[in-house]
PDB file of N, CA and C in Angstrom:
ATOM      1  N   UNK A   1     -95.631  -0.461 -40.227  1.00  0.00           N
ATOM      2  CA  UNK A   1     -96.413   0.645 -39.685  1.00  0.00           C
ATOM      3  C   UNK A   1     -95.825   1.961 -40.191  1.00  0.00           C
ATOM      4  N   UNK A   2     -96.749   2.761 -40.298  1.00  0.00           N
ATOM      5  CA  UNK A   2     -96.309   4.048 -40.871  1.00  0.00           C
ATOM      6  C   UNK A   2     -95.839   5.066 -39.565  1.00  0.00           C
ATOM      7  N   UNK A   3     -95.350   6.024 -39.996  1.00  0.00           N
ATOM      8  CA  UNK A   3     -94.850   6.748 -38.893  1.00  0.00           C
ATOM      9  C   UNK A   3     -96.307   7.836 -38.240  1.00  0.00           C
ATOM     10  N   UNK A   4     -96.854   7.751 -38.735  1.00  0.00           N
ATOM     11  CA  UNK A   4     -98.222   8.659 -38.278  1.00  0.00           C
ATOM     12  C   UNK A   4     -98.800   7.548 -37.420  1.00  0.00           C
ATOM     13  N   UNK A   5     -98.799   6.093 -37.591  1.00  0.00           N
ATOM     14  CA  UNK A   5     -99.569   4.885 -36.772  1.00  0.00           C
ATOM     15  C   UNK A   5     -98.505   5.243 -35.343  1.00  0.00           C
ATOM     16  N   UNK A   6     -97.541   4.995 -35.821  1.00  0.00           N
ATOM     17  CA  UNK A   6     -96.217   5.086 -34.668  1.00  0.00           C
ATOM     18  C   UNK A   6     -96.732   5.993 -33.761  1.00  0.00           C
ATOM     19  N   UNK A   7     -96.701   7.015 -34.134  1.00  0.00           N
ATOM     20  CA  UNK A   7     -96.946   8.635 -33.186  1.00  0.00           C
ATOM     21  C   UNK A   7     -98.266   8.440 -32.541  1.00  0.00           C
ATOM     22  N   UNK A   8     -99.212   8.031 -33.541  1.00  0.00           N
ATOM     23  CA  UNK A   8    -100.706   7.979 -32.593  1.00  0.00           C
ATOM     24  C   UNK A   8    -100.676   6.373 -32.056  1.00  0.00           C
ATOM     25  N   UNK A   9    -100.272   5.736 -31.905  1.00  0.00           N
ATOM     26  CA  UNK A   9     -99.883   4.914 -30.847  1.00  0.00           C
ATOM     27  C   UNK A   9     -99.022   4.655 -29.638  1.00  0.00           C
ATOM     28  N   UNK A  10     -97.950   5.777 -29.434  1.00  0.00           N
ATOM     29  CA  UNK A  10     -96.874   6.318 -28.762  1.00  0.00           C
ATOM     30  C   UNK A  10     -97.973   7.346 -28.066  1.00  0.00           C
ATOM     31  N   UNK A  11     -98.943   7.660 -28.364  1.00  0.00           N
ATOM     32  CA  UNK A  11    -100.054   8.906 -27.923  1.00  0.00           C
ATOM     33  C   UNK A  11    -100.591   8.612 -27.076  1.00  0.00           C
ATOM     34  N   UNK A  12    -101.214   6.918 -27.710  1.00  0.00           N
ATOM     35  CA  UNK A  12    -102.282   6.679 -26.749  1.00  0.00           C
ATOM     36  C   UNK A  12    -101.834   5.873 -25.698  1.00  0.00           C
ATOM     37  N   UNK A  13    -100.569   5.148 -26.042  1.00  0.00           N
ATOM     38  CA  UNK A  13     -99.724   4.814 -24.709  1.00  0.00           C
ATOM     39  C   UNK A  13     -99.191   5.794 -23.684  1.00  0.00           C
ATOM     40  N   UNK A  14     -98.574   6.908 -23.960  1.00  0.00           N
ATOM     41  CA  UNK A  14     -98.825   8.067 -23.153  1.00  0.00           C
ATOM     42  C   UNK A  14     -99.675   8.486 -22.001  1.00  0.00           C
ATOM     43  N   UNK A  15    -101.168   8.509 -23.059  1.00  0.00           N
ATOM     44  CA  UNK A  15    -102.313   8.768 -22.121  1.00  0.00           C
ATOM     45  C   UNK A  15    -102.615   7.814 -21.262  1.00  0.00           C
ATOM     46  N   UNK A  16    -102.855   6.382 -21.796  1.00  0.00           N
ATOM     47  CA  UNK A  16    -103.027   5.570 -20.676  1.00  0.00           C
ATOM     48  C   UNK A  16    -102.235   5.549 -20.086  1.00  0.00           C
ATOM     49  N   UNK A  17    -100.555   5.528 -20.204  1.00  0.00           N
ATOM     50  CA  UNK A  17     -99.987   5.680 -18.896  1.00  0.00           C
ATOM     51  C   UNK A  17     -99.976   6.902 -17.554  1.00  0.00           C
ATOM     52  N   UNK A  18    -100.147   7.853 -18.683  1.00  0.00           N
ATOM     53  CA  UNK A  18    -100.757   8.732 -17.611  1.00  0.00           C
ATOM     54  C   UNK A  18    -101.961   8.944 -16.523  1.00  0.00           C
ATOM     55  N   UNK A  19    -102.934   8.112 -17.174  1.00  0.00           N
ATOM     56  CA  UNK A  19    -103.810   7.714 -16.730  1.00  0.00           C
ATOM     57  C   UNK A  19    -103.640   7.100 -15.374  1.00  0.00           C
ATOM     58  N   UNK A  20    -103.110   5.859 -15.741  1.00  0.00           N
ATOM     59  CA  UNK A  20    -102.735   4.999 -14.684  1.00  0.00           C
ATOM     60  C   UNK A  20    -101.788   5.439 -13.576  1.00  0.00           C
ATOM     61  N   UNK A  21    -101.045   6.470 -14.136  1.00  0.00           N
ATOM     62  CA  UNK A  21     -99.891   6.982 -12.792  1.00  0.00           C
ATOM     63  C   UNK A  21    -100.727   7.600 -12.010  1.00  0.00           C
ATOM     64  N   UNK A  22    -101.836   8.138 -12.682  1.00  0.00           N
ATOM     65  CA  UNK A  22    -102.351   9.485 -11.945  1.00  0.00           C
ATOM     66  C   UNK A  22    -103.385   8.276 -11.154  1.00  0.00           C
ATOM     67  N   UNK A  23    -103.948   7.336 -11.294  1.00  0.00           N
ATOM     68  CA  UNK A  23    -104.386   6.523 -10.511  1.00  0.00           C
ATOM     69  C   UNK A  23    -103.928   5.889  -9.508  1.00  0.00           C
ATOM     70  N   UNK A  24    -102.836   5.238  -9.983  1.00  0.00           N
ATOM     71  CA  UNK A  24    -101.909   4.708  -8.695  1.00  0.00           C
ATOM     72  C   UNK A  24    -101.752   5.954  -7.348  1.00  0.00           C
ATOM     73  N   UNK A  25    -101.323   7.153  -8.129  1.00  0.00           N
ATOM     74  CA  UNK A  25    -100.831   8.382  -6.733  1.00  0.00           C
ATOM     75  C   UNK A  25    -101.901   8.849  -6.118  1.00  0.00           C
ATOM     76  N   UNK A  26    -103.319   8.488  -6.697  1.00  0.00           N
ATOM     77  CA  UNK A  26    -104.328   9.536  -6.368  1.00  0.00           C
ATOM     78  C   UNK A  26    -105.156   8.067  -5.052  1.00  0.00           C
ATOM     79  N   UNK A  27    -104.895   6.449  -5.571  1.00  0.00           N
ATOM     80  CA  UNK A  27    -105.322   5.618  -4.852  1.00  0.00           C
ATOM     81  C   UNK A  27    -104.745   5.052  -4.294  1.00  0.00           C
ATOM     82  N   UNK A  28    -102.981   4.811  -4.581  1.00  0.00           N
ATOM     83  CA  UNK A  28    -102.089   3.709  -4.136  1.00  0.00           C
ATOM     84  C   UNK A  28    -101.178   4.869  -3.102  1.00  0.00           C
ATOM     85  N   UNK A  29    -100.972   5.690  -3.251  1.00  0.00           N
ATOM     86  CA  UNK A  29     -99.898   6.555  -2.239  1.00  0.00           C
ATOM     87  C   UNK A  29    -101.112   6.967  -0.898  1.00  0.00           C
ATOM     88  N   UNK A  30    -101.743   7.663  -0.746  1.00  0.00           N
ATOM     89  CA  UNK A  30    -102.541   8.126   0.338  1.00  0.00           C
ATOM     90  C   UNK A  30    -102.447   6.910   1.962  1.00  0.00           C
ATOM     91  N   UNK A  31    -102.564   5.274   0.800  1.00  0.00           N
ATOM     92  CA  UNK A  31    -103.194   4.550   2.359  1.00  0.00           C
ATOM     93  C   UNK A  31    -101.802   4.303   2.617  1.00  0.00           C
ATOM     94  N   UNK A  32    -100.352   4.478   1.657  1.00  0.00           N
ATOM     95  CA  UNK A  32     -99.441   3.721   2.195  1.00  0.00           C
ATOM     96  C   UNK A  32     -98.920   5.059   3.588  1.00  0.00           C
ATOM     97  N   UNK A  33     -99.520   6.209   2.808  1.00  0.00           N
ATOM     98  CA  UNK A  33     -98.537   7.779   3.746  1.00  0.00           C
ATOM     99  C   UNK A  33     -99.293   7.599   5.192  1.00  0.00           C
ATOM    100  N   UNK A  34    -100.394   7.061   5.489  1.00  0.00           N
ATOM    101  CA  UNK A  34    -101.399   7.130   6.766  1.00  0.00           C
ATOM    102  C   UNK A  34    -100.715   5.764   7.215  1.00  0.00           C
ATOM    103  N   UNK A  35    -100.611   4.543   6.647  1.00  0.00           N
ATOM    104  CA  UNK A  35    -100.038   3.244   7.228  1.00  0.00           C
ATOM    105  C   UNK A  35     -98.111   3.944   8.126  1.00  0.00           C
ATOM    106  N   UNK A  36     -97.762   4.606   6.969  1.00  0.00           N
ATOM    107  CA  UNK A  36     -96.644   5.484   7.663  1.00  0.00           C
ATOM    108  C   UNK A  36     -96.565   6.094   8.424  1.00  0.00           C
ATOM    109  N   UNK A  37     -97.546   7.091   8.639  1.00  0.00           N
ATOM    110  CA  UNK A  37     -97.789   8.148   9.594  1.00  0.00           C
ATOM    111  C   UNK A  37     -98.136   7.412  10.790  1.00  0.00           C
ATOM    112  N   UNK A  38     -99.384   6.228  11.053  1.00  0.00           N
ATOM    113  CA  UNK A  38     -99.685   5.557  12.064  1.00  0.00           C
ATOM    114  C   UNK A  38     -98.135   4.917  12.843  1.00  0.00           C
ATOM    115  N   UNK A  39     -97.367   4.549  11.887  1.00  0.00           N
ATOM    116  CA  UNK A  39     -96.383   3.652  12.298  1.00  0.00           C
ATOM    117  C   UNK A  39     -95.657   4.729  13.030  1.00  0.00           C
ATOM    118  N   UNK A  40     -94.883   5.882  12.567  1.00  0.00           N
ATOM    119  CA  UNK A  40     -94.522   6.966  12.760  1.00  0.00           C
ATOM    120  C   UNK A  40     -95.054   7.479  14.699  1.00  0.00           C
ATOM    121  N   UNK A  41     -96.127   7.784  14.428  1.00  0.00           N
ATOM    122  CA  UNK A  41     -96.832   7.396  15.723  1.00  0.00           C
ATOM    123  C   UNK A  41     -97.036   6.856  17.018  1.00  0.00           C
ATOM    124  N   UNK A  42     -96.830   5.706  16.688  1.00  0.00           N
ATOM    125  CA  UNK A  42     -96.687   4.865  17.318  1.00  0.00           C
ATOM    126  C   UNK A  42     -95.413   4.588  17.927  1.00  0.00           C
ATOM    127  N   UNK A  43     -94.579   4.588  16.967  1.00  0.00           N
ATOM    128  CA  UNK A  43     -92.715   4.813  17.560  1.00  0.00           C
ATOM    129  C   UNK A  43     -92.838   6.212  18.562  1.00  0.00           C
ATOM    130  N   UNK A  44     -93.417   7.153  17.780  1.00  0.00           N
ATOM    131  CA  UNK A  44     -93.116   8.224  18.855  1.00  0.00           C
ATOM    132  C   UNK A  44     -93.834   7.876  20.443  1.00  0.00           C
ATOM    133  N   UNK A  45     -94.975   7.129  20.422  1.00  0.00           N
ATOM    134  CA  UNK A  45     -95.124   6.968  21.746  1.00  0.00           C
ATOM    135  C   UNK A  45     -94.857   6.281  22.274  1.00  0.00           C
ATOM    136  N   UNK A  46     -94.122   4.735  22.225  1.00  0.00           N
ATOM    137  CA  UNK A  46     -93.374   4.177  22.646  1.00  0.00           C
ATOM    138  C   UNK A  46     -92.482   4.898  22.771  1.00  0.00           C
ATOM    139  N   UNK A  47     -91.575   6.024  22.292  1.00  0.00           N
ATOM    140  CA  UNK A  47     -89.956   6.460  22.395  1.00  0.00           C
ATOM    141  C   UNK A  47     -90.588   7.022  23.709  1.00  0.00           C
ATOM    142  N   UNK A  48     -91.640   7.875  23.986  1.00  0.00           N
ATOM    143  CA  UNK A  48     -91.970   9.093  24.876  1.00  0.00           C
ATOM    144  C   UNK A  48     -92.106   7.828  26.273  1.00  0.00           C
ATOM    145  N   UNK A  49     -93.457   6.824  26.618  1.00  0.00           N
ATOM    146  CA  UNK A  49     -92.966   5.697  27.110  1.00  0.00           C
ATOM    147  C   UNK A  49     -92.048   5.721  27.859  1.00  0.00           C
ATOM    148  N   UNK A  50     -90.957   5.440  26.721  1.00  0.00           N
ATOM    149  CA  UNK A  50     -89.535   5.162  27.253  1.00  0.00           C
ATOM    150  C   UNK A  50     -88.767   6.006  28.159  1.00  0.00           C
ATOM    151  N   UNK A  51     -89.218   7.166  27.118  1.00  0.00           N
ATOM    152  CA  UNK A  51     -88.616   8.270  28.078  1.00  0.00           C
ATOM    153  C   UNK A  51     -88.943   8.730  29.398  1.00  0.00           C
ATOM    154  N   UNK A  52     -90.082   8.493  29.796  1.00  0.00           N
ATOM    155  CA  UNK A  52     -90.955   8.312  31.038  1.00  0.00           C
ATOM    156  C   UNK A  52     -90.171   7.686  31.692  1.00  0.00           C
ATOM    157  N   UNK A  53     -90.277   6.135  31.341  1.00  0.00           N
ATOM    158  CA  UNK A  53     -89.518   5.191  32.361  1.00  0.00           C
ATOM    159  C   UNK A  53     -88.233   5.509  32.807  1.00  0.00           C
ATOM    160  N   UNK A  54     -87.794   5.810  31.759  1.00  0.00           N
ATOM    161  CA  UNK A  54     -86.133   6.721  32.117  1.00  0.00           C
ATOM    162  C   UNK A  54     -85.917   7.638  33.026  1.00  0.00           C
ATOM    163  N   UNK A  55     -86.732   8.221  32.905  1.00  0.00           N
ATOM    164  CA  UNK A  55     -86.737   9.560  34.022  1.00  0.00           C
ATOM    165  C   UNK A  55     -87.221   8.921  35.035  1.00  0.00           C
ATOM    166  N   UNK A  56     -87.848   7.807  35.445  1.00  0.00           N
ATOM    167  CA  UNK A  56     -88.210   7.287  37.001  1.00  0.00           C
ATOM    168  C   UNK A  56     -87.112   6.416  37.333  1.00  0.00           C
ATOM    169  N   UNK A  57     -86.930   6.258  36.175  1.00  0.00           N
ATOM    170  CA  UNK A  57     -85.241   5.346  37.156  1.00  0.00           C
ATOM    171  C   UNK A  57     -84.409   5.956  36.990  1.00  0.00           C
ATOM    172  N   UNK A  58     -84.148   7.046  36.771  1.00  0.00           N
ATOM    173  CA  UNK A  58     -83.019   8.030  37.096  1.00  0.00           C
ATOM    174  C   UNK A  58     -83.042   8.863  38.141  1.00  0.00           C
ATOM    175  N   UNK A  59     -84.572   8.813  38.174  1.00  0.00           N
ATOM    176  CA  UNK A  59     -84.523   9.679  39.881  1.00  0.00           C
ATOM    177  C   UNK A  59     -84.891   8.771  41.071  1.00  0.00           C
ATOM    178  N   UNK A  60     -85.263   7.257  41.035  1.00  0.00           N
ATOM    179  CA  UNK A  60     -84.635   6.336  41.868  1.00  0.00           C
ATOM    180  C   UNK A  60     -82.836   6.032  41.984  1.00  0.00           C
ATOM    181  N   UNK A  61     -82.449   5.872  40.747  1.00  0.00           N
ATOM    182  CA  UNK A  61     -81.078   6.218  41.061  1.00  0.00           C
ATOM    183  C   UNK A  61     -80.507   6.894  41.547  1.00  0.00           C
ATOM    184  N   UNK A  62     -81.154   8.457  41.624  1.00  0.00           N
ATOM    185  CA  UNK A  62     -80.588   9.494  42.360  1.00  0.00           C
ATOM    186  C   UNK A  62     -80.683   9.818  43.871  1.00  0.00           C
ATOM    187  N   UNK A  63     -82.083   9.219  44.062  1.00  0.00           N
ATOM    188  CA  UNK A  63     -82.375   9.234  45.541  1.00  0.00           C
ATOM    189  C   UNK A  63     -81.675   7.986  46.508  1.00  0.00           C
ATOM    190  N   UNK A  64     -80.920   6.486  45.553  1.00  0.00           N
ATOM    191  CA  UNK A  64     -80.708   5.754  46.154  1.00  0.00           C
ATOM    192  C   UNK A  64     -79.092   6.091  46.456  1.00  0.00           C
ATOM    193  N   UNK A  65     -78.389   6.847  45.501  1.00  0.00           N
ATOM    194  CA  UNK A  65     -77.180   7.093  45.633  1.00  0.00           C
ATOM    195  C   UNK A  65     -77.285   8.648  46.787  1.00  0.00           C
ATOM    196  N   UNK A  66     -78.361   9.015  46.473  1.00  0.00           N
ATOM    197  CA  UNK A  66     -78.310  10.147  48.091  1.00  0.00           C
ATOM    198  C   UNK A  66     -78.060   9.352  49.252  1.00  0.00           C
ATOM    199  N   UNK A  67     -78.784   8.120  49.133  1.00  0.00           N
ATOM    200  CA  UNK A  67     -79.123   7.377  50.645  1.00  0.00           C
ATOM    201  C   UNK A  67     -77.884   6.851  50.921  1.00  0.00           C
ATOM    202  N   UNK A  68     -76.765   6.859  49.745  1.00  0.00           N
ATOM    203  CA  UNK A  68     -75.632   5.643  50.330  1.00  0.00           C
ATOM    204  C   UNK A  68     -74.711   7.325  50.063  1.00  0.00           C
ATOM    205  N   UNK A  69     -74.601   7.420  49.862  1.00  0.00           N
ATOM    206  CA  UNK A  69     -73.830   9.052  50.473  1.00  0.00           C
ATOM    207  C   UNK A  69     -74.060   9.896  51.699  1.00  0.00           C
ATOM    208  N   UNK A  70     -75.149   9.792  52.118  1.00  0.00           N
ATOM    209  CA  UNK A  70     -75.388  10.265  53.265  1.00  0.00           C
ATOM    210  C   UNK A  70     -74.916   9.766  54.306  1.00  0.00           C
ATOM    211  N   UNK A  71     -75.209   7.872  54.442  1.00  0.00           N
ATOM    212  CA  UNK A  71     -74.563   6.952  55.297  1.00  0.00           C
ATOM    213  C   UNK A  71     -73.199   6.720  55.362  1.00  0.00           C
ATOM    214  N   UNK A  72     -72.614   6.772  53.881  1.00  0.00           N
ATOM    215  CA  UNK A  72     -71.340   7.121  53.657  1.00  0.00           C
ATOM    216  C   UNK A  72     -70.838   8.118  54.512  1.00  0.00           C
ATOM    217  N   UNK A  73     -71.042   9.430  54.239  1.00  0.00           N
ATOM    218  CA  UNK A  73     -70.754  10.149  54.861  1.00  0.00           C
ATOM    219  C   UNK A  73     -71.172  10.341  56.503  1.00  0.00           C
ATOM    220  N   UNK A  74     -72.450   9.710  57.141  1.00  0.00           N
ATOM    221  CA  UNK A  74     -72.441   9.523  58.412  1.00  0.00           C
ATOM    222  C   UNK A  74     -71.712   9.005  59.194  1.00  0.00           C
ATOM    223  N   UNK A  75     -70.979   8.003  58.170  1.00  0.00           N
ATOM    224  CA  UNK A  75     -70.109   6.655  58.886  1.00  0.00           C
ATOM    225  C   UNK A  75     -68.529   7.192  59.462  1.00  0.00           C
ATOM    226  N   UNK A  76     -68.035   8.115  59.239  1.00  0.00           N
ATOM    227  CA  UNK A  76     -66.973   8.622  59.407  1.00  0.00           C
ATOM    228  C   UNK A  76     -66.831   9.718  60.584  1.00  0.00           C
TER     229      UNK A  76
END
C-alpha cells in the first residue's frame, strides 16, 4: 500500500470511529445516567425512610428513659 492509501484509510477509520463514539454517547450514555439517577433516588428515599424511623425511636427512647428517671428518682 502506498502511503496516500495509508492516510485515506487511517481517514476513513477516523470518521467511522467517530461516528460511532458520537453514537454510543448520544444513545448508550443518556439511559445508563437516568438508570443512575433512578437508583440514586431511590437510595435517597430509603436513607430519608430511615431517617424517619430513627427519629421515632429516639424519641421513644427518650420518653422511656424519662419514665425510668422519674420513678428512679421518685423511689428515693
Amino acid at each position: 500500500m502506498t502511503p496516500e492509501k495509508i492516510k485515506s484509510w487511517l481517514y476513513i477509520a477516523g470518521v467511522a470511529g467517530a461516528v460511532l463514539f458520537w453514537c454510543f454517547t448520544m444513545y448508550g450514555l443518556p439511559p445508563r445516567v437516568e438508570k443512575l439517577e433512578a437508583a440514586v433516588k431511590e437510595h435517597e428515599r430509603k436513607l430519608t425512610e430511615s431517617g424517619v424511623k430513627i427519629d421515632i425511636i429516639l424519641d421513644d427512647v427518650k420518653t422511656i428513659k424519662g419514665f425510668i428517671m422519674q420513678r428512679h428518682a421518685g423511689g428515693e
